[in-house]
Protein backbone atom coordinates (compact mmCIF):
# COMPACT_ATOMS: atom_id res chain seq x y z
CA UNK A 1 -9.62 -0.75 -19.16
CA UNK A 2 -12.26 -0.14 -16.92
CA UNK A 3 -11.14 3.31 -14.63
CA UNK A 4 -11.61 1.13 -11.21
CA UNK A 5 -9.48 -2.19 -12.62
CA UNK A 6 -6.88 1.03 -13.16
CA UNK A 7 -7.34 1.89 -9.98
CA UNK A 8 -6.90 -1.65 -8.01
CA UNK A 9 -3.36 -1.96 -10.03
CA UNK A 10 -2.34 1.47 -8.86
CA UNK A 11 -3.27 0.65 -5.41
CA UNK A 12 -1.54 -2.53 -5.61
CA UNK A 13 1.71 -0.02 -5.49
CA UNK A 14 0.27 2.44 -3.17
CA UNK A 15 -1.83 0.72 -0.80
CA UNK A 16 -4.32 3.07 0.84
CA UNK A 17 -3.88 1.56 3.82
CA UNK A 18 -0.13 2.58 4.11
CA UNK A 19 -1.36 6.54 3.67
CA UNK A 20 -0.26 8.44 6.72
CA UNK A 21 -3.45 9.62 8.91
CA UNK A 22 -3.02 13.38 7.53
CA UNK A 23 -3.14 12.45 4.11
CA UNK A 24 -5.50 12.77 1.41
CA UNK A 25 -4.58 9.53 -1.27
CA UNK A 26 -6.93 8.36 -3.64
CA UNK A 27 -9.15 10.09 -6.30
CA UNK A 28 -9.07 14.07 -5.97
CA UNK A 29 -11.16 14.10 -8.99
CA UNK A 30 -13.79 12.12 -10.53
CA UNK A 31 -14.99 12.04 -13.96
CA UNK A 32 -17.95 10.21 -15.83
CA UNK A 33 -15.94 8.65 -18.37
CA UNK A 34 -15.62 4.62 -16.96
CA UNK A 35 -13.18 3.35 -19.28
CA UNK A 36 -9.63 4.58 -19.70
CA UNK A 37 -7.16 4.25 -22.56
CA UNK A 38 -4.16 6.46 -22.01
CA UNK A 39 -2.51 7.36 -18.36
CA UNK A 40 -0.69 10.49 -17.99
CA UNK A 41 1.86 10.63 -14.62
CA UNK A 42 3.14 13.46 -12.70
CA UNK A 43 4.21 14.80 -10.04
CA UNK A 44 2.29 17.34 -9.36
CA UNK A 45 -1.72 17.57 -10.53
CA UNK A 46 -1.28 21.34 -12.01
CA UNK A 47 -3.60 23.01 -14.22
CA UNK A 48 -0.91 22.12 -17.02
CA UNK A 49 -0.46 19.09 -16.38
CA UNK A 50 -4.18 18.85 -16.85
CA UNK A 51 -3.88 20.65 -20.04
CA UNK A 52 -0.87 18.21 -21.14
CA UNK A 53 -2.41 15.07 -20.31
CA UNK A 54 -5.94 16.08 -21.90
CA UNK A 55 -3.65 17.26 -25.93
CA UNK A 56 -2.39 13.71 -24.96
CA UNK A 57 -5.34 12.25 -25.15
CA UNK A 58 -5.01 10.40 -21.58
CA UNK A 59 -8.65 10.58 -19.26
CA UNK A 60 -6.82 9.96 -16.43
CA UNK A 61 -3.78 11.69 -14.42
CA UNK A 62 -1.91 9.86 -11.98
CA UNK A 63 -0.10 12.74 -9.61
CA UNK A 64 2.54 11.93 -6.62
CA UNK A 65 0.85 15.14 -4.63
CA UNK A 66 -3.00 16.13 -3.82
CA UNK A 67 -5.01 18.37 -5.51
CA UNK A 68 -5.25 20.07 -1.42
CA UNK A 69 -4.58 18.19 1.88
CA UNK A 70 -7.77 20.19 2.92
CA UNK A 71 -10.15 20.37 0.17
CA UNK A 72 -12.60 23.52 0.62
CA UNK A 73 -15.06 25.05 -1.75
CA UNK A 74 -13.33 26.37 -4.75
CA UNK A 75 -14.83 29.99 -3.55
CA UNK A 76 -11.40 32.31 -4.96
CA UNK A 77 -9.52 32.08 -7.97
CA UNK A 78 -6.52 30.72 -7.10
CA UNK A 79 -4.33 27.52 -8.13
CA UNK A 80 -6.83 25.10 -6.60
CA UNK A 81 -9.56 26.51 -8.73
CA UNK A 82 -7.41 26.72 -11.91
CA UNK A 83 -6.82 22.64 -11.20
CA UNK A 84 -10.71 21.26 -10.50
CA UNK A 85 -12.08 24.00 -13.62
CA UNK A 86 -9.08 21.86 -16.38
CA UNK A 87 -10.24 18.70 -15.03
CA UNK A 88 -13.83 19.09 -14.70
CA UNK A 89 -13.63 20.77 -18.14
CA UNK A 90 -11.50 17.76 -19.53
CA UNK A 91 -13.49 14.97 -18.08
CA UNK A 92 -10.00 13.62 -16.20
CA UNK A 93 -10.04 11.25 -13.33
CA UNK A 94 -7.17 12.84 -11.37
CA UNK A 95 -5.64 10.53 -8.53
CA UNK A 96 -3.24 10.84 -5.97
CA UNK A 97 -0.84 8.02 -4.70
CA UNK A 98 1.17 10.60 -2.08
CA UNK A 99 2.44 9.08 1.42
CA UNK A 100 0.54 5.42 0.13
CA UNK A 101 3.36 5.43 -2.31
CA UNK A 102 6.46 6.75 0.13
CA UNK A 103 5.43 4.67 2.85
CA UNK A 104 5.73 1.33 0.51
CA UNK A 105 9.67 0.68 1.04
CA UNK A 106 9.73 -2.24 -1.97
CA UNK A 107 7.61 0.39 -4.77
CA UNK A 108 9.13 3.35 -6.59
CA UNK A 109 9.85 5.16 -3.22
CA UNK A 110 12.22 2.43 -2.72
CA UNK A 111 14.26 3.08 -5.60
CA UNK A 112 17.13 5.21 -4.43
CA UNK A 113 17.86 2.53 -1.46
CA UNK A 114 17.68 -0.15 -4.41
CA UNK A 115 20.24 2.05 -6.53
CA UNK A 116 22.67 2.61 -3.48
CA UNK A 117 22.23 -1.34 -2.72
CA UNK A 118 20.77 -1.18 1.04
CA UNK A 119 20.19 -4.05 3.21
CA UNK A 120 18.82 -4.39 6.90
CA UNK A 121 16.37 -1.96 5.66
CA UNK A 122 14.08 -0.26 8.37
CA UNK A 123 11.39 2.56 8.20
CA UNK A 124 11.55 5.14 9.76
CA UNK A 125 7.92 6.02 10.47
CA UNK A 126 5.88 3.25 10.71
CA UNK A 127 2.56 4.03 9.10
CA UNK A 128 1.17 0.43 8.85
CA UNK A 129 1.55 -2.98 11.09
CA UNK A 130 -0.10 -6.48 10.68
CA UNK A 131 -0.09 -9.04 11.22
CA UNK A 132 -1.72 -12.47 9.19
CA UNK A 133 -4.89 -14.24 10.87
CA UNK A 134 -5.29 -17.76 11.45
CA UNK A 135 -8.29 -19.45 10.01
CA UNK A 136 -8.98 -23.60 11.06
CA UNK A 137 -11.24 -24.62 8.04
CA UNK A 138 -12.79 -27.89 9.43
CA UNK A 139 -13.10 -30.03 6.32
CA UNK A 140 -10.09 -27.69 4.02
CA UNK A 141 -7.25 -29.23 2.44
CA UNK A 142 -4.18 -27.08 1.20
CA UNK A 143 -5.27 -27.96 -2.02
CA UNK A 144 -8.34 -25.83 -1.47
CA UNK A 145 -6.31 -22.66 -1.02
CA UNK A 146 -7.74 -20.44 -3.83
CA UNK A 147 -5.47 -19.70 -7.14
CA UNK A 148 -2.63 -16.59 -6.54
CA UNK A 149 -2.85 -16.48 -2.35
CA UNK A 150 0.28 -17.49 -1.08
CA UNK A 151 -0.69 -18.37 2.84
CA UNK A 152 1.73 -17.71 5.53
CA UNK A 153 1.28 -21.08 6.74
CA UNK A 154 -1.18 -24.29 5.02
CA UNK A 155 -0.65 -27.30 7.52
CA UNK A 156 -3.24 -30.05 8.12
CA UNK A 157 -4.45 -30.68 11.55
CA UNK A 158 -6.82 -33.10 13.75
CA UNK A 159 -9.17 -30.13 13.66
CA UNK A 160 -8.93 -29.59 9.45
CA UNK A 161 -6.42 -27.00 7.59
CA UNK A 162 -4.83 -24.76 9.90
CA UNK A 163 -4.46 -21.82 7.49
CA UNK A 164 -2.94 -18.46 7.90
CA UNK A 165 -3.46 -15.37 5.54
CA UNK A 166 -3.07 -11.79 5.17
CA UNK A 167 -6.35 -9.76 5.80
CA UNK A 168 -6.07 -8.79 1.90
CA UNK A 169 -7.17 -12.61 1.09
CA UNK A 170 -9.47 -13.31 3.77
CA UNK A 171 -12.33 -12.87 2.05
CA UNK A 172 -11.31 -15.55 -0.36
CA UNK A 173 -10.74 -17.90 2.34
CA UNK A 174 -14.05 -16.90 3.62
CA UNK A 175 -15.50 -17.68 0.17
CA UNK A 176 -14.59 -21.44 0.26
CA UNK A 177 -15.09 -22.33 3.78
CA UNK A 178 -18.09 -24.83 4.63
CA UNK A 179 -19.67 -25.35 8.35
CA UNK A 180 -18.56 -23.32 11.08
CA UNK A 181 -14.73 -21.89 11.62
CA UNK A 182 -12.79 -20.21 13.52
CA UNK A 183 -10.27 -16.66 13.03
CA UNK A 184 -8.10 -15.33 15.25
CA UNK A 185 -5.40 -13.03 14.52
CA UNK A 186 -1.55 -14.15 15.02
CA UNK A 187 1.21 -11.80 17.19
CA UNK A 188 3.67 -13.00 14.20
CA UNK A 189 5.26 -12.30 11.56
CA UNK A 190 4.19 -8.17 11.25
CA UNK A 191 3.90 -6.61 8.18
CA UNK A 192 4.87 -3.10 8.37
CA UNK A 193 5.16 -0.32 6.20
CA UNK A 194 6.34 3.62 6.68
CA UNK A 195 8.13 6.90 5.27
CA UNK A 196 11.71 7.46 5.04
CA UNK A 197 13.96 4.12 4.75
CA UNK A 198 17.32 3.27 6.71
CA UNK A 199 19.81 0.32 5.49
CA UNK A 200 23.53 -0.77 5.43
CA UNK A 201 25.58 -0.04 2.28
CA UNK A 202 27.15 -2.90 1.01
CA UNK A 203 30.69 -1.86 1.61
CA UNK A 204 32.22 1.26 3.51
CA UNK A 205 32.28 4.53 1.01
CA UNK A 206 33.89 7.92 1.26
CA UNK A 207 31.73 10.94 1.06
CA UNK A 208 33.10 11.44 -1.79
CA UNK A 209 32.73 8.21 -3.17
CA UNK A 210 28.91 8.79 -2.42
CA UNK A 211 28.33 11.74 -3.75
CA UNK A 212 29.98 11.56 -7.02
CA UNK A 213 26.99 8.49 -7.09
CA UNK A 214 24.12 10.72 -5.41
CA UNK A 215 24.44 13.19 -8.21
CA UNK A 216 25.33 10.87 -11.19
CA UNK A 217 21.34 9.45 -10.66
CA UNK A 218 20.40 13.36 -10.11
CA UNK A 219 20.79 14.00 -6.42
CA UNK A 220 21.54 17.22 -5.79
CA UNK A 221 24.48 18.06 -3.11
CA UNK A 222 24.99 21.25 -3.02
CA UNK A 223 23.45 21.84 0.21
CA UNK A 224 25.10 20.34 3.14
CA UNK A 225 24.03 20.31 7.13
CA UNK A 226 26.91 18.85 9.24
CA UNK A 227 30.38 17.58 8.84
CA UNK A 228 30.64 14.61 6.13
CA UNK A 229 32.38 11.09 7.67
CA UNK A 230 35.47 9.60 6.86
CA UNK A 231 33.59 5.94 6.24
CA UNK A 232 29.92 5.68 5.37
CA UNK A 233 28.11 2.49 5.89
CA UNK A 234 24.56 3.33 6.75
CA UNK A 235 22.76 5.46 4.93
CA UNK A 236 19.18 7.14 5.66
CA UNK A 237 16.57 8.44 2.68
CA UNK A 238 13.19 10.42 3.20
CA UNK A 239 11.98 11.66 -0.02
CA UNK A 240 10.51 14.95 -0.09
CA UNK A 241 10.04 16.82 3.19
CA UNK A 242 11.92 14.70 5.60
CA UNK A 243 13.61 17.30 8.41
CA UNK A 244 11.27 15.65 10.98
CA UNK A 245 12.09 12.72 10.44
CA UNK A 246 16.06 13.37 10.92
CA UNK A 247 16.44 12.60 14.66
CA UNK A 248 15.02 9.16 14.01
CA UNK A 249 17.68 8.08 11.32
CA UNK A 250 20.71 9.17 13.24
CA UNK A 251 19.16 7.60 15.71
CA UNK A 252 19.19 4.33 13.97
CA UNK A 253 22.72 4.51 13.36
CA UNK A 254 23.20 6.33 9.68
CA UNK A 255 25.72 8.44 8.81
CA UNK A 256 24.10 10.32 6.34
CA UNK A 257 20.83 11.32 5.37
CA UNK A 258 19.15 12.34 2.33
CA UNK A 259 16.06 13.80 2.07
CA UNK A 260 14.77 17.71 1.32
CA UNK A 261 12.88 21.30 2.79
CA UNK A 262 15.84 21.71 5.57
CA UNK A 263 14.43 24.58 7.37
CA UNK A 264 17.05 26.73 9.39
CA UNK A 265 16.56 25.82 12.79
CA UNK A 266 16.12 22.00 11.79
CA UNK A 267 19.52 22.40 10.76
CA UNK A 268 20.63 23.95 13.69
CA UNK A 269 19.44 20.44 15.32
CA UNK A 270 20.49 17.61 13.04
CA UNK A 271 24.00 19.40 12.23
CA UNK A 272 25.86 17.70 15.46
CA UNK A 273 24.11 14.88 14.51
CA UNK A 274 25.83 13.67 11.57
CA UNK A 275 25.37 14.76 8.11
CA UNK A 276 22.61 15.82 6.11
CA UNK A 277 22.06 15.97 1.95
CA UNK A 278 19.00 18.95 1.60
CA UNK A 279 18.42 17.33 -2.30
CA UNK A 280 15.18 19.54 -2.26
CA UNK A 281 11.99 18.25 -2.29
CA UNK A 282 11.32 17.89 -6.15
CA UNK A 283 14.56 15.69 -6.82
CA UNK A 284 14.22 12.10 -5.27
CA UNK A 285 10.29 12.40 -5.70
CA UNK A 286 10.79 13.09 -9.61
CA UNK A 287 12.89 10.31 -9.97
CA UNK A 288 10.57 8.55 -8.21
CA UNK A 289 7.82 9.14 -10.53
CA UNK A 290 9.57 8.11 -13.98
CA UNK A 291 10.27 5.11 -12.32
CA UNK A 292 7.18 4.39 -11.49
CA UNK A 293 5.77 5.90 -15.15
CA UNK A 294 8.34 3.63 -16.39
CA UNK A 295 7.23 0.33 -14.60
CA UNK A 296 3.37 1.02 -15.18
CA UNK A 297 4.14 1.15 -18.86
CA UNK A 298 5.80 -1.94 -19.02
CA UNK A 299 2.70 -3.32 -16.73
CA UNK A 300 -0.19 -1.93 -18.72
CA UNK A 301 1.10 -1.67 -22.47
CA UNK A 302 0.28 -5.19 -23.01
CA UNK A 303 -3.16 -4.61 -21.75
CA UNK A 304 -3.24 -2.02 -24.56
CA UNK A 305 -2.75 0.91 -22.05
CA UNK A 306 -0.40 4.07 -22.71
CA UNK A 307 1.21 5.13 -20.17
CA UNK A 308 2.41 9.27 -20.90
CA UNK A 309 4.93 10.67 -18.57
CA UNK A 310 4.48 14.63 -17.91
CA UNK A 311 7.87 15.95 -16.14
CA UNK A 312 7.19 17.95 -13.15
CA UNK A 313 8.52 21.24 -12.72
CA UNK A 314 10.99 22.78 -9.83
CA UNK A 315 9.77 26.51 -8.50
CA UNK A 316 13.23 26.57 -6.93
CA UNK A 317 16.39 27.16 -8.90
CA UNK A 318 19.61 28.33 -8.11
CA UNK A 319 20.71 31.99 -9.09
């Protein structure tokens, strides 16, 4: 498979345009190879995950985190030189699907609300909004409507199809218009997108209830910030370093949230909140990416790609 056809499919789950403004997505590391056979993912792009992929024989690493948020000449000998010398040296594409992965609520970040059943889900931050535009195509029929876009609306008019698209397929609307037309964009329906996820469980739980579930699927909840409810029925997720983002989930009316890197004083200010699950930052996002390694092998194997998963690694255990 050609390394950019790789690329679109990844992006199809981690939209650049969903990245938060801070962020560094995309390719940290380029390579001259152009056609790939083997896919390693990871969570994080380490020098040995480098190593593993390349015994693996993958040319291209798929990684949850950045090689650096602020990339800077490689001028001391440090982690961040250890990772560009093992590509470089390997010839290995190394890309990054970080916050254009969380912030897509129906991908792999998704998959601990999917797991706990959530409905009425909301995000938290909002990192992306649109809405469709409306095209008038004087002489178009809905039968015109290219092959695999779905429009938001297709109705014929006096003045020829009105049509109305996402901005993703205007260019293929573009591409079959004749004489002059008209866009303009629509105030409805919005397309959003954003990090951390709030949603109704489907029935009332216990704390207990939820937990026993939490750490059956590999949640840790061993560290606790607040009291825990008698009845649970709205639950908050933000995986990796959420504390910022706890304010806004009690706000929205959870009882619980579960995310990771609970500093001190953040806990000092969500405790009378309600109560908070510190799972650590390498727990939800691991699970994360196996699901993801799992669903891109089931994608790509019959395009006769492998898909390798490398496990990440936790610096923090307890004592």
């Amino acid at each position: 498979m050609h390394v950019h056809d790789l690329i679109r499919r990844i992006e199809h789950h981690a939209p650049p345009a969903y990245a938060a403004t801070w962020d560094r997505c995309g390719v940290q590391v380029a390579a001259r190879r152009e056609t790939v056979s083997a896919v390693a993912v990871t969570l994080d792009p380490t020098p040995e995950a480098i190593h593993q992929a390349h015994a693996l024989g993958c040319e291209f690493l798929l990684a949850h985190h950045p090689v650096a948020l602020t990339p800077h000449l490689p001028d001391r000998l440090d982690i961040y030189h250890d990772t560009l010398q093992a590509a470089l040296a390997a010839d290995l594409w190394v890309y990054s699907a970080h916050t254009s992965l969380d912030a897509n609520p129906d991908g792999p970040a998704g998959w601990l609300a999917q797991a706990l059943g959530l409905s009425q889900i909301q995000v938290l931050e909002e990192t992306f909004r649109q809405t469709p535009i409306l095209c008038v195509l004087p002489k178009g029929r809905p039968q015109d409507v290219p092959q695999g876009i779905t429009p938001v609306m297709a109705t014929p008019g006096s003045t020829g199809l009105l049509l109305a698209v996402w901005p993703e397929d205007l260019d293929a609307i573009r591409a079959i218009a004749s004489g002059p037309w008209v866009e303009a964009p629509l105030s409805a329906p919005v397309r959003t997108a954003g990090i951390g996820q709030v949603g109704d469980l489907p029935e009332p739980v216990s704390w207990e209830t939820l937990r026993t579930r939490l750490e059956h699927w590999g949640v840790p909840c061993n560290r606790l910030v607040g009291q825990p409810p008698q009845r649970i029925t709205r639950v908050a997720i933000c995986p990796g370093s959420g504390a910022s983002l706890g304010r806004a989930a009690f706000g929205r009316g959870a009882q619980v949230f579960i995310t990771g890197d609970i500093k001190y004083h953040d806990a000092q200010a969500l405790e009378p909140l309600g109560l908070t699950v510190d799972a650590g930052h390498f727990s939800l996002e691991e699970i994360m990416m196996r699901t993801w390694s799992e669903h891109l092998a089931r994608e790509l194997a019959p395009l006769g790609l492998h898909v390798h998963r490398i496990p990440g690694h936790d610096p923090i255990r307890m004592g």
